[in-house]
PDB file of N, CA and C in Angstrom:
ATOM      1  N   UNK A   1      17.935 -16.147  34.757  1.00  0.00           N
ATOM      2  CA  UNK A   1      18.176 -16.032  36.171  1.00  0.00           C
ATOM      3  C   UNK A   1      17.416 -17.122  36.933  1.00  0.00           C
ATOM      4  N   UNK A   2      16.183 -17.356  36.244  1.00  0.00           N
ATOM      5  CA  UNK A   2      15.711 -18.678  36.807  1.00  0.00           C
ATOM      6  C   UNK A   2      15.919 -19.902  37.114  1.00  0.00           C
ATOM      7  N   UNK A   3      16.430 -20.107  35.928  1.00  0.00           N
ATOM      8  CA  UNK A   3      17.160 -21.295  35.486  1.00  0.00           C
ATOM      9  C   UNK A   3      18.757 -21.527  37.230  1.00  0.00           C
ATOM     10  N   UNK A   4      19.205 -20.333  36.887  1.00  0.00           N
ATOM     11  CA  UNK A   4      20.587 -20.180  37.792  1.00  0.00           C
ATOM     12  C   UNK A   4      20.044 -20.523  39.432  1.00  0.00           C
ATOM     13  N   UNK A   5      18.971 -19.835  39.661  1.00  0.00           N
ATOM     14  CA  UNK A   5      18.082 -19.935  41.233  1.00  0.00           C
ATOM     15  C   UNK A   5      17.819 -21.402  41.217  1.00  0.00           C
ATOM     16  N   UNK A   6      17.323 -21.885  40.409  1.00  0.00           N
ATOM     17  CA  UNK A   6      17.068 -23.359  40.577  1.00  0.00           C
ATOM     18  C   UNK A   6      17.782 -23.982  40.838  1.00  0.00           C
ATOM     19  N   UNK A   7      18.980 -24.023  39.609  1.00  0.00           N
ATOM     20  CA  UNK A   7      20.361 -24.953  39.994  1.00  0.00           C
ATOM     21  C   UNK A   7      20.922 -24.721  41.449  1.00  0.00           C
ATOM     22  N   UNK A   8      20.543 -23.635  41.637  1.00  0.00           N
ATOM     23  CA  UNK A   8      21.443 -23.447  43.436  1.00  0.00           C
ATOM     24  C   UNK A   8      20.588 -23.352  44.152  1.00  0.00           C
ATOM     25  N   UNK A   9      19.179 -23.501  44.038  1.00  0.00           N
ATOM     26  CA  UNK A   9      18.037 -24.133  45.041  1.00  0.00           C
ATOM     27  C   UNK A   9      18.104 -23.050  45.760  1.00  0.00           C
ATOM     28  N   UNK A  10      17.684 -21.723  45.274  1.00  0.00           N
ATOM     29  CA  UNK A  10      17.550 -20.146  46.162  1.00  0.00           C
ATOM     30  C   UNK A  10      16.109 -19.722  45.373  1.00  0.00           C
ATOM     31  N   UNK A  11      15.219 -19.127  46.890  1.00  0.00           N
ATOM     32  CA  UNK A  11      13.800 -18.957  46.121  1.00  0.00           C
ATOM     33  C   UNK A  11      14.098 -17.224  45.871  1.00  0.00           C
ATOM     34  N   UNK A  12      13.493 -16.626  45.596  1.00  0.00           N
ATOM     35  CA  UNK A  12      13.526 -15.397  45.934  1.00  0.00           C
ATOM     36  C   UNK A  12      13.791 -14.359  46.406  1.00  0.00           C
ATOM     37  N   UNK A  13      13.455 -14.351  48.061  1.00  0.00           N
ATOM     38  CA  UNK A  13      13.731 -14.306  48.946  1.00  0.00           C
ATOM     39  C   UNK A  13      15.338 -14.600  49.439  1.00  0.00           C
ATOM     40  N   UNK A  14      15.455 -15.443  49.154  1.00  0.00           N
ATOM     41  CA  UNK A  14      16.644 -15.669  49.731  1.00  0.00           C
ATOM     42  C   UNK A  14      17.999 -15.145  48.835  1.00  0.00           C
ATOM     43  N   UNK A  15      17.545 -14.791  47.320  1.00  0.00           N
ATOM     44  CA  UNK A  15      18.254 -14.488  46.517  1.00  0.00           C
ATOM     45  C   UNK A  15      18.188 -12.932  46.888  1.00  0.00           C
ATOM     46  N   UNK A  16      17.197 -12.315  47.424  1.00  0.00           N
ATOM     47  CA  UNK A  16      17.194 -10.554  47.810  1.00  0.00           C
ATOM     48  C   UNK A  16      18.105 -10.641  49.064  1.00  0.00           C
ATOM     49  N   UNK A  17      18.080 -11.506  49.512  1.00  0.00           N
ATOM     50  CA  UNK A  17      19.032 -11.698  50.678  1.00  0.00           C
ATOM     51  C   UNK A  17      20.516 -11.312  50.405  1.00  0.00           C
ATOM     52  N   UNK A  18      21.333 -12.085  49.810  1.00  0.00           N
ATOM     53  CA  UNK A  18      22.315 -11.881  48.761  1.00  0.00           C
ATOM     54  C   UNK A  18      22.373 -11.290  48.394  1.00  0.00           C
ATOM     55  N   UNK A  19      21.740 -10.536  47.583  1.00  0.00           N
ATOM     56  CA  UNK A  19      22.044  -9.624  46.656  1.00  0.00           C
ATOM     57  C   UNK A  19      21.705  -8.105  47.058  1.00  0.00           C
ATOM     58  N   UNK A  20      20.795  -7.605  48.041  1.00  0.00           N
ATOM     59  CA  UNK A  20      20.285  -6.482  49.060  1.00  0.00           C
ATOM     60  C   UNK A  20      19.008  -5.859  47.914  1.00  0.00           C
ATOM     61  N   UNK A  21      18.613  -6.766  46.796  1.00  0.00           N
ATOM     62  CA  UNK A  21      17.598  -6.291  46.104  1.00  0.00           C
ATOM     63  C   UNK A  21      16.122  -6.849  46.952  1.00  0.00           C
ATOM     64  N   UNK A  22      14.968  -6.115  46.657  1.00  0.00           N
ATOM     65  CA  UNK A  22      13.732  -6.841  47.086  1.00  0.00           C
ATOM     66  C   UNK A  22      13.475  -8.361  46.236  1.00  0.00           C
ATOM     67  N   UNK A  23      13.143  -8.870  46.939  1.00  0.00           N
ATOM     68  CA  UNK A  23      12.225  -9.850  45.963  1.00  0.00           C
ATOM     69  C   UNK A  23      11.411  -9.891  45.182  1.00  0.00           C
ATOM     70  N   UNK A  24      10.656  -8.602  45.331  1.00  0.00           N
ATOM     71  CA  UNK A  24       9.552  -8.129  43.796  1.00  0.00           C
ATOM     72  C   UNK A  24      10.181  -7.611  43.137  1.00  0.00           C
ATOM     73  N   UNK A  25      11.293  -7.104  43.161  1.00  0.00           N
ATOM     74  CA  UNK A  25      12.023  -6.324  42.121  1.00  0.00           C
ATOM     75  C   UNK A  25      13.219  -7.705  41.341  1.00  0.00           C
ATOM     76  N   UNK A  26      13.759  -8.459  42.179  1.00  0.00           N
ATOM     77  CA  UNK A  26      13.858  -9.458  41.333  1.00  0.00           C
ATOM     78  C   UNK A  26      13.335 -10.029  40.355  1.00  0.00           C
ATOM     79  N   UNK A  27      11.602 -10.262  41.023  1.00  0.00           N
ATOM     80  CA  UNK A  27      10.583 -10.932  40.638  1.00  0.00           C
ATOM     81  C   UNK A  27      10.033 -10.762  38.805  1.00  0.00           C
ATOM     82  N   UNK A  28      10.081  -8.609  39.079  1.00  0.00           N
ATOM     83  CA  UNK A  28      10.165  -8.199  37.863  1.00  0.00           C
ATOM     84  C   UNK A  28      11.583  -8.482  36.817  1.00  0.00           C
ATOM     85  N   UNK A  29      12.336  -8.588  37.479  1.00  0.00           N
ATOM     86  CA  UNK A  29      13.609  -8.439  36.451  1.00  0.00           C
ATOM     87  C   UNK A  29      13.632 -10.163  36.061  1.00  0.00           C
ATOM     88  N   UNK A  30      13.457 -11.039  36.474  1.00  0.00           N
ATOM     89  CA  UNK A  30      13.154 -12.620  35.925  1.00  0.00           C
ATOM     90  C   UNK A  30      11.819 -12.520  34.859  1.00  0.00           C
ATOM     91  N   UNK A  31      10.817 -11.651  34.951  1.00  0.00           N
ATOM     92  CA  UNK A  31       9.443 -11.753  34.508  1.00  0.00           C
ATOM     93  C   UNK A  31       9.830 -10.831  33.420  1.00  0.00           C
ATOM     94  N   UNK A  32      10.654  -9.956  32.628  1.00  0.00           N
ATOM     95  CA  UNK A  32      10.746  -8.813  31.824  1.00  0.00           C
ATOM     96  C   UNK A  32       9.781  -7.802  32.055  1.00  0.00           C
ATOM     97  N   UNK A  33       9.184  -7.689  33.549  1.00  0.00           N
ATOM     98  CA  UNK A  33       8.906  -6.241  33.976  1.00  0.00           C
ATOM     99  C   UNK A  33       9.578  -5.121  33.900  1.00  0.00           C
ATOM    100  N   UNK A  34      10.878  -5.381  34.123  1.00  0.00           N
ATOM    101  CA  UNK A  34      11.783  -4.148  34.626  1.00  0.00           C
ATOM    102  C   UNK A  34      13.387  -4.519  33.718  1.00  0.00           C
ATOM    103  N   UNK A  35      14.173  -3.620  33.670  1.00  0.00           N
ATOM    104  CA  UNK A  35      14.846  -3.987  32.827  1.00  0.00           C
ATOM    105  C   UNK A  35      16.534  -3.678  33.873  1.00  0.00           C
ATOM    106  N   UNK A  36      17.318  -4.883  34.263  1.00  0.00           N
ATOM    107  CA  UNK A  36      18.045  -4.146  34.696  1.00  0.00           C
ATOM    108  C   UNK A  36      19.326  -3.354  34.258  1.00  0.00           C
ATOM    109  N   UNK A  37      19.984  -3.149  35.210  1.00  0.00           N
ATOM    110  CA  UNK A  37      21.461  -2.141  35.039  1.00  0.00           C
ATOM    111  C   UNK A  37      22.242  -3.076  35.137  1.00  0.00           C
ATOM    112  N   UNK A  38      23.812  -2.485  34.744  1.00  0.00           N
ATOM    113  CA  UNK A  38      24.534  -3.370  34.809  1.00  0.00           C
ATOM    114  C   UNK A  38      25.027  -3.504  36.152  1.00  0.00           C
ATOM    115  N   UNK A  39      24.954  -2.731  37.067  1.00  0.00           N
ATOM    116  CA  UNK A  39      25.190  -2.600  38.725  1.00  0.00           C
ATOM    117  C   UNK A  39      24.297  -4.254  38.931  1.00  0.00           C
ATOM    118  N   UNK A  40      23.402  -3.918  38.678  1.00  0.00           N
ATOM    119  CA  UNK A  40      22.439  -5.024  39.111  1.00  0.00           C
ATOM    120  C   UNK A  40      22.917  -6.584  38.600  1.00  0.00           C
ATOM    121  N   UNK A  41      22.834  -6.171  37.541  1.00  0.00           N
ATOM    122  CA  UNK A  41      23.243  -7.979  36.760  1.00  0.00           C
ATOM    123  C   UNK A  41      24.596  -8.282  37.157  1.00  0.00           C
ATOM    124  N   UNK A  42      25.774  -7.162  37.557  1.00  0.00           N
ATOM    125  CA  UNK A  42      26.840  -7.656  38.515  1.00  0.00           C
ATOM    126  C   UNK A  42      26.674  -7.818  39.922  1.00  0.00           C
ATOM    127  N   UNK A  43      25.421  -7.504  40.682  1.00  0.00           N
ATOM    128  CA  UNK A  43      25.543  -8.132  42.188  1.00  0.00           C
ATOM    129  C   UNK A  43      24.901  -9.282  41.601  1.00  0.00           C
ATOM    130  N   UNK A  44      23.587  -9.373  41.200  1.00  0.00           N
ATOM    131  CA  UNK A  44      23.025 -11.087  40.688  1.00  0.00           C
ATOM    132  C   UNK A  44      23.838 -11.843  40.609  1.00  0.00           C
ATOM    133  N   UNK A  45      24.986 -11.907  39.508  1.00  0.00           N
ATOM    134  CA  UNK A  45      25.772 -12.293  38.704  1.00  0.00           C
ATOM    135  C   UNK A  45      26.854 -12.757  40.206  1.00  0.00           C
ATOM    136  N   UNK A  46      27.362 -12.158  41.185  1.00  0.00           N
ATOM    137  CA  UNK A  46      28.160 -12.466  42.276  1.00  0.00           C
ATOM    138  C   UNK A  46      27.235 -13.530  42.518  1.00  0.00           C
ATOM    139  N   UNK A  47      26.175 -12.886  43.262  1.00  0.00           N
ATOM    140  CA  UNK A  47      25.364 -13.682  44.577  1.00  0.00           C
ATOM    141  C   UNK A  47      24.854 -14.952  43.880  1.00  0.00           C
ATOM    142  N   UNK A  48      24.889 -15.381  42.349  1.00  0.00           N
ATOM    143  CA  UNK A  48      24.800 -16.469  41.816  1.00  0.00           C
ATOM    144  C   UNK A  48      26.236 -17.182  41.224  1.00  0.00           C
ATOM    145  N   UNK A  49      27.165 -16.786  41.270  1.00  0.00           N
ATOM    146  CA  UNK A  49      28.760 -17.330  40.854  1.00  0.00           C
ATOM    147  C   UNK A  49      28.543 -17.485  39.553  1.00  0.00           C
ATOM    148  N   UNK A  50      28.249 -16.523  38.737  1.00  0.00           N
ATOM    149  CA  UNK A  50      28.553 -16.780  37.647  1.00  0.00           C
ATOM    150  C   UNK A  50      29.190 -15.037  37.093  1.00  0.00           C
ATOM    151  N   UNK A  51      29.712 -15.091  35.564  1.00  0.00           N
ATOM    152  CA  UNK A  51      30.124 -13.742  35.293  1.00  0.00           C
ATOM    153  C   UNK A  51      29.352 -13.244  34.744  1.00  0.00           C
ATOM    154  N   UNK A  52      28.963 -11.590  34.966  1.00  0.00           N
ATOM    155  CA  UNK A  52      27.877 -10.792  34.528  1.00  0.00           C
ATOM    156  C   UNK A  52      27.652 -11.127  33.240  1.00  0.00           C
ATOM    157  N   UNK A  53      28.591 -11.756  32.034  1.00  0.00           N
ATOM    158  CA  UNK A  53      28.423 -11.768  31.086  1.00  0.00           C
ATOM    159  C   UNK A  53      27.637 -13.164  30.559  1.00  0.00           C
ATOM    160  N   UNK A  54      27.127 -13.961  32.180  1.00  0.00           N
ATOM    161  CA  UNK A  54      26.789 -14.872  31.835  1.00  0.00           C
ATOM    162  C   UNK A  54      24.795 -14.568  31.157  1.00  0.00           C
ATOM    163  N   UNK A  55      24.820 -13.288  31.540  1.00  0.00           N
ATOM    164  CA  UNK A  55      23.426 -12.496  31.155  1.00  0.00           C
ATOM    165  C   UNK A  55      23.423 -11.972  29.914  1.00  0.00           C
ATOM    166  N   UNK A  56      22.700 -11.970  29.217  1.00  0.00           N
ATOM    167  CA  UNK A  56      22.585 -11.539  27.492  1.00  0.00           C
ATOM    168  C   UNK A  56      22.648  -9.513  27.705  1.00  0.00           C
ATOM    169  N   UNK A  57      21.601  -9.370  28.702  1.00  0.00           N
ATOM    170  CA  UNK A  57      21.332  -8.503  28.990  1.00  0.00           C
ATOM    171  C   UNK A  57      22.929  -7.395  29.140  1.00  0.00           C
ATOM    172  N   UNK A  58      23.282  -8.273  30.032  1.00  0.00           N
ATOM    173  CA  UNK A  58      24.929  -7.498  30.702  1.00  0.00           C
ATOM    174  C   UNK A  58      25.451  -7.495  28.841  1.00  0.00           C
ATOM    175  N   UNK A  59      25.951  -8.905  28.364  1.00  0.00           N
ATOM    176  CA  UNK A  59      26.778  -8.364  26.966  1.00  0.00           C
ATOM    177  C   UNK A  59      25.768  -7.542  26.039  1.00  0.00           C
ATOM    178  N   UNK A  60      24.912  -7.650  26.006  1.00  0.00           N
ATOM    179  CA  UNK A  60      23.903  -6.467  25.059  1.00  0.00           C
ATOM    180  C   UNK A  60      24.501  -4.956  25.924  1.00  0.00           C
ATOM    181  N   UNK A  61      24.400  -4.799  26.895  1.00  0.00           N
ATOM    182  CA  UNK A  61      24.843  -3.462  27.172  1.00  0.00           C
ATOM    183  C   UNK A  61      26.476  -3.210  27.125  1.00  0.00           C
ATOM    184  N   UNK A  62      26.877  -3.712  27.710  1.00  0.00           N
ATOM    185  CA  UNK A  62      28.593  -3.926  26.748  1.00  0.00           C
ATOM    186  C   UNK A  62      28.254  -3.402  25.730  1.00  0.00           C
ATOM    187  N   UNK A  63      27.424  -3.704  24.725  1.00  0.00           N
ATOM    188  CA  UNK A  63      27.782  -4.053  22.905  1.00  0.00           C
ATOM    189  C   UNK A  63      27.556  -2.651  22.981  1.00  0.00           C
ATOM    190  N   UNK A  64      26.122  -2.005  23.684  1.00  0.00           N
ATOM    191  CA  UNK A  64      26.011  -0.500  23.378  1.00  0.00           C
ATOM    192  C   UNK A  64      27.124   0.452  23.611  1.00  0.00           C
ATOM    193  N   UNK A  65      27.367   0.658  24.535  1.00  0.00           N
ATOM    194  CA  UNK A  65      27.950   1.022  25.437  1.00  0.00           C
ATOM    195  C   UNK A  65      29.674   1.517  23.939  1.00  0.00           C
ATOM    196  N   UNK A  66      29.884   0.183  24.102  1.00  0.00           N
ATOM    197  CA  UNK A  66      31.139   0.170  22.725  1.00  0.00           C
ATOM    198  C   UNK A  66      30.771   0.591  21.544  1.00  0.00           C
ATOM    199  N   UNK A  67      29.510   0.765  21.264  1.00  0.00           N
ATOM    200  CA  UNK A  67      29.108   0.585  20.119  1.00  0.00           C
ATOM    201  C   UNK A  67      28.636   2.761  19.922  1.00  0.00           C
ATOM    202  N   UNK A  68      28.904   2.786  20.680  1.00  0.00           N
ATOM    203  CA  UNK A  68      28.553   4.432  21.009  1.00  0.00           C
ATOM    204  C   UNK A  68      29.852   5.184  20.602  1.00  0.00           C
ATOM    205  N   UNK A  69      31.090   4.656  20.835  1.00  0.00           N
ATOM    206  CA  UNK A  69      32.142   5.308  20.773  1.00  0.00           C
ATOM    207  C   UNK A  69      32.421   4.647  19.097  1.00  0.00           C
ATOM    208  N   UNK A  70      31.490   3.985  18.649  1.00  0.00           N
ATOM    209  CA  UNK A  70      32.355   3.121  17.235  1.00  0.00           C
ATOM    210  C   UNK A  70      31.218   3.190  15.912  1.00  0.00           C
ATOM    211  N   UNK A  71      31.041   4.651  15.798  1.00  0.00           N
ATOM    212  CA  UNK A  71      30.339   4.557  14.334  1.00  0.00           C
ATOM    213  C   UNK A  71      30.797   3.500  13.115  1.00  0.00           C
ATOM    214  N   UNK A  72      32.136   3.628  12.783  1.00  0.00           N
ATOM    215  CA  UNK A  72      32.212   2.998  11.879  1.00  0.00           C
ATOM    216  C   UNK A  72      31.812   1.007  11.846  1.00  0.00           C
ATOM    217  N   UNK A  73      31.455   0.809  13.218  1.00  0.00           N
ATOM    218  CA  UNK A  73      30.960  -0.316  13.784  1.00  0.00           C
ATOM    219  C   UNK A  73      29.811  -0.800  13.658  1.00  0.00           C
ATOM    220  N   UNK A  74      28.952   0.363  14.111  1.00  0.00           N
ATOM    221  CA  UNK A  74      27.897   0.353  13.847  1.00  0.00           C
ATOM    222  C   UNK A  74      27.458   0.557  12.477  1.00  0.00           C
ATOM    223  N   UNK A  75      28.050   1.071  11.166  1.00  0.00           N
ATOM    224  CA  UNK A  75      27.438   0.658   9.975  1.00  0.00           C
ATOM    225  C   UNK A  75      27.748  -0.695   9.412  1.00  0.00           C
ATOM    226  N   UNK A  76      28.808  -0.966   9.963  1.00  0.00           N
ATOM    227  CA  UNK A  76      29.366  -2.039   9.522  1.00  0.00           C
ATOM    228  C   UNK A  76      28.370  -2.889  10.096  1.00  0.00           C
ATOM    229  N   UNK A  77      27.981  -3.179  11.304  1.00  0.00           N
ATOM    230  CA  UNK A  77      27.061  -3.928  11.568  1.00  0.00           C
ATOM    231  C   UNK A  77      25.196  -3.881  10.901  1.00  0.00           C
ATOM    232  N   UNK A  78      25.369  -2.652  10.844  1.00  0.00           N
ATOM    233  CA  UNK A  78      23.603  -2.447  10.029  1.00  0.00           C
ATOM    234  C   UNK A  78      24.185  -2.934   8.743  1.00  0.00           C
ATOM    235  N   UNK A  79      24.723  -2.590   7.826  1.00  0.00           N
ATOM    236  CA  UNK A  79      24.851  -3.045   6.616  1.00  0.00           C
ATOM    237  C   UNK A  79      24.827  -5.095   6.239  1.00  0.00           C
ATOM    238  N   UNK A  80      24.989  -5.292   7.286  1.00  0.00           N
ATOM    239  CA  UNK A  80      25.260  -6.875   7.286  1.00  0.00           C
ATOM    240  C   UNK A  80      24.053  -7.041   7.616  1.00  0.00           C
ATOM    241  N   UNK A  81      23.391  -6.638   8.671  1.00  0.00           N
ATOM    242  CA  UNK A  81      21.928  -6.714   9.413  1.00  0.00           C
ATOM    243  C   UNK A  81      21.276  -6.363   7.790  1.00  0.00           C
ATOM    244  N   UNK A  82      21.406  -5.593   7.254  1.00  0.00           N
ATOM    245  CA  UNK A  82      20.245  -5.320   6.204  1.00  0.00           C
ATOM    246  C   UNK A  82      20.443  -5.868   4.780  1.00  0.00           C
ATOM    247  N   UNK A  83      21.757  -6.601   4.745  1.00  0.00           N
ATOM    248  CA  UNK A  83      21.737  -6.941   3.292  1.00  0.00           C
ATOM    249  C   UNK A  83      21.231  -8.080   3.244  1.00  0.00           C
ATOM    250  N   UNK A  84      21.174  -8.776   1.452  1.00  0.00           N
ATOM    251  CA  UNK A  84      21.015 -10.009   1.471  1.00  0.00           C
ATOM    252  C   UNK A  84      22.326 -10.808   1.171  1.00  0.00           C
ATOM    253  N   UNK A  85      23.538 -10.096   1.501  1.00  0.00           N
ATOM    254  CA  UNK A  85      24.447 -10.926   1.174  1.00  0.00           C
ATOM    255  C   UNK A  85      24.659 -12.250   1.873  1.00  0.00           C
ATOM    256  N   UNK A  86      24.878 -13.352   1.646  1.00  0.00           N
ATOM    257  CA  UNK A  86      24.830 -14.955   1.557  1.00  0.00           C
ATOM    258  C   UNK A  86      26.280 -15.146   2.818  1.00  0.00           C
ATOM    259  N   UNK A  87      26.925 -13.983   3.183  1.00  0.00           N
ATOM    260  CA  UNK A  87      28.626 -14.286   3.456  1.00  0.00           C
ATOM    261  C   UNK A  87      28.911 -13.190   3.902  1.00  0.00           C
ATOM    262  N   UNK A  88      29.816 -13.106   4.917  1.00  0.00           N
ATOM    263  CA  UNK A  88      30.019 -11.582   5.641  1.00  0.00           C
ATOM    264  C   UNK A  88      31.293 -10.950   4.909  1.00  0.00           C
ATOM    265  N   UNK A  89      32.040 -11.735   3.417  1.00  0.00           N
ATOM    266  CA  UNK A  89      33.036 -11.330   2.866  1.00  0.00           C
ATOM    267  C   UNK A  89      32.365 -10.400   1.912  1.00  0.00           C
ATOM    268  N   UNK A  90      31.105 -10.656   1.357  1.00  0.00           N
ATOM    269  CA  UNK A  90      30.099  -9.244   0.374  1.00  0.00           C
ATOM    270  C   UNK A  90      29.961  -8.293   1.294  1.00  0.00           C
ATOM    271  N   UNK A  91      29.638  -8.261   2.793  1.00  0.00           N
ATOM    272  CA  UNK A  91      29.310  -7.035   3.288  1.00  0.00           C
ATOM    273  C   UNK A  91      30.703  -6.522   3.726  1.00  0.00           C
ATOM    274  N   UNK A  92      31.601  -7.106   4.079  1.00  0.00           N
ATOM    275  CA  UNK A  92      32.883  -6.257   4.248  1.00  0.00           C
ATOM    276  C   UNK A  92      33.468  -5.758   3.255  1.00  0.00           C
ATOM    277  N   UNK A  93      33.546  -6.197   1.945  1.00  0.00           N
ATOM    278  CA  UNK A  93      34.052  -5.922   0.688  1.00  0.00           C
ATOM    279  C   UNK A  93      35.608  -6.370   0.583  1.00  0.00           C
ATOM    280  N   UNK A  94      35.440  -7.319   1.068  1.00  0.00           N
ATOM    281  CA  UNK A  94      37.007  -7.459   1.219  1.00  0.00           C
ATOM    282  C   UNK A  94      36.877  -9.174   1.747  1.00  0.00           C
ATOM    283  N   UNK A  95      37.824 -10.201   1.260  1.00  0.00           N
ATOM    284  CA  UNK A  95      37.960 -11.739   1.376  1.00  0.00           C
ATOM    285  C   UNK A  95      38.128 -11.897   3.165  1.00  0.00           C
ATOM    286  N   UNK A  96      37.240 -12.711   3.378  1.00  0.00           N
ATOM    287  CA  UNK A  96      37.688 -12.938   5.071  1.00  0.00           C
ATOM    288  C   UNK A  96      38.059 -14.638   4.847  1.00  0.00           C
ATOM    289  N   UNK A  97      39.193 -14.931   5.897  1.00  0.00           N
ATOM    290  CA  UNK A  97      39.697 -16.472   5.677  1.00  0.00           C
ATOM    291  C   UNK A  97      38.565 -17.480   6.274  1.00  0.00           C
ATOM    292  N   UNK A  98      38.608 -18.099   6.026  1.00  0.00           N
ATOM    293  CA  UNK A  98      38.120 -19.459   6.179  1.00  0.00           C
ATOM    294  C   UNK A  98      37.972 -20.106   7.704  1.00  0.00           C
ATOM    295  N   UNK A  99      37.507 -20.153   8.232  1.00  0.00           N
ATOM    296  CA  UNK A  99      37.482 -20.915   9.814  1.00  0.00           C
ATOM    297  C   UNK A  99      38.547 -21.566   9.605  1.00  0.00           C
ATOM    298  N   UNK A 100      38.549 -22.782   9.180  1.00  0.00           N
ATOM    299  CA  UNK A 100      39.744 -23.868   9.146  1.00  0.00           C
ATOM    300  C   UNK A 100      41.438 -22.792   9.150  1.00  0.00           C
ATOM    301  N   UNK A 101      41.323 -21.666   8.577  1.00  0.00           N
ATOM    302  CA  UNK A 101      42.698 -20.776   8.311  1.00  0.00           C
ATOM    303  C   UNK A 101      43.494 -20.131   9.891  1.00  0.00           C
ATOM    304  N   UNK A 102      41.848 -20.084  10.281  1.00  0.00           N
ATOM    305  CA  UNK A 102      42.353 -19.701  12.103  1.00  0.00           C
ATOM    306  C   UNK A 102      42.915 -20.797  12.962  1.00  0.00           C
ATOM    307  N   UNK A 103      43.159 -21.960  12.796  1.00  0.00           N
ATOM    308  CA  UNK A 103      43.672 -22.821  13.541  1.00  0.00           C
ATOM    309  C   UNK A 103      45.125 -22.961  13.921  1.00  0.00           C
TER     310      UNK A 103
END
């Protein structure tokens, strides 16, 4: 978010302006004091022109969010997270094509 305030030359202040948040509460959510919502990272996300998803934060909660309704997703994803397989075709058990095949 810092990075984004800079490029558009908005201090703080002027970004609570925009957005109807305080400026210390910004302050925390740039500093990893506070953690926000996705309400939040979509007014930021306006009052800076970019898409909520331009925040890790916003697609990390997406991922939960989906990832709640999708057990079979979620092992599929721990099992890859925990193996040592070399290739995501050992943890699926099954041949996945080639990058070059998607073109």
């Amino acid at each position: 978010m810092l990075d984004l305030m800079r490029w558009r030359g908005l201090s703080y202040r002027q970004l609570a302006y925009l957005t109807g948040l305080s400026a210390g509460h910004l302050n925390h959510l740039t500093r990893g004091r506070r953690a926000p919502t996705e309400e939040t990272l979509e007014t930021v996300a306006r009052a800076l022109h970019v898409e909520p998803e331009y925040f890790a934060e916003y697609r990390r909660s997406l991922v939960i969010d989906e990832l709640e309704t999708r057990p079979d997703v979620v092992d599929l994803v721990y099992g890859y997270l925990t193996s040592d397989a070399t290739d995501e075709s050992e943890v699926l058990g099954r041949p996945t094509r080639p990058a070059t095949d998607l073109v």
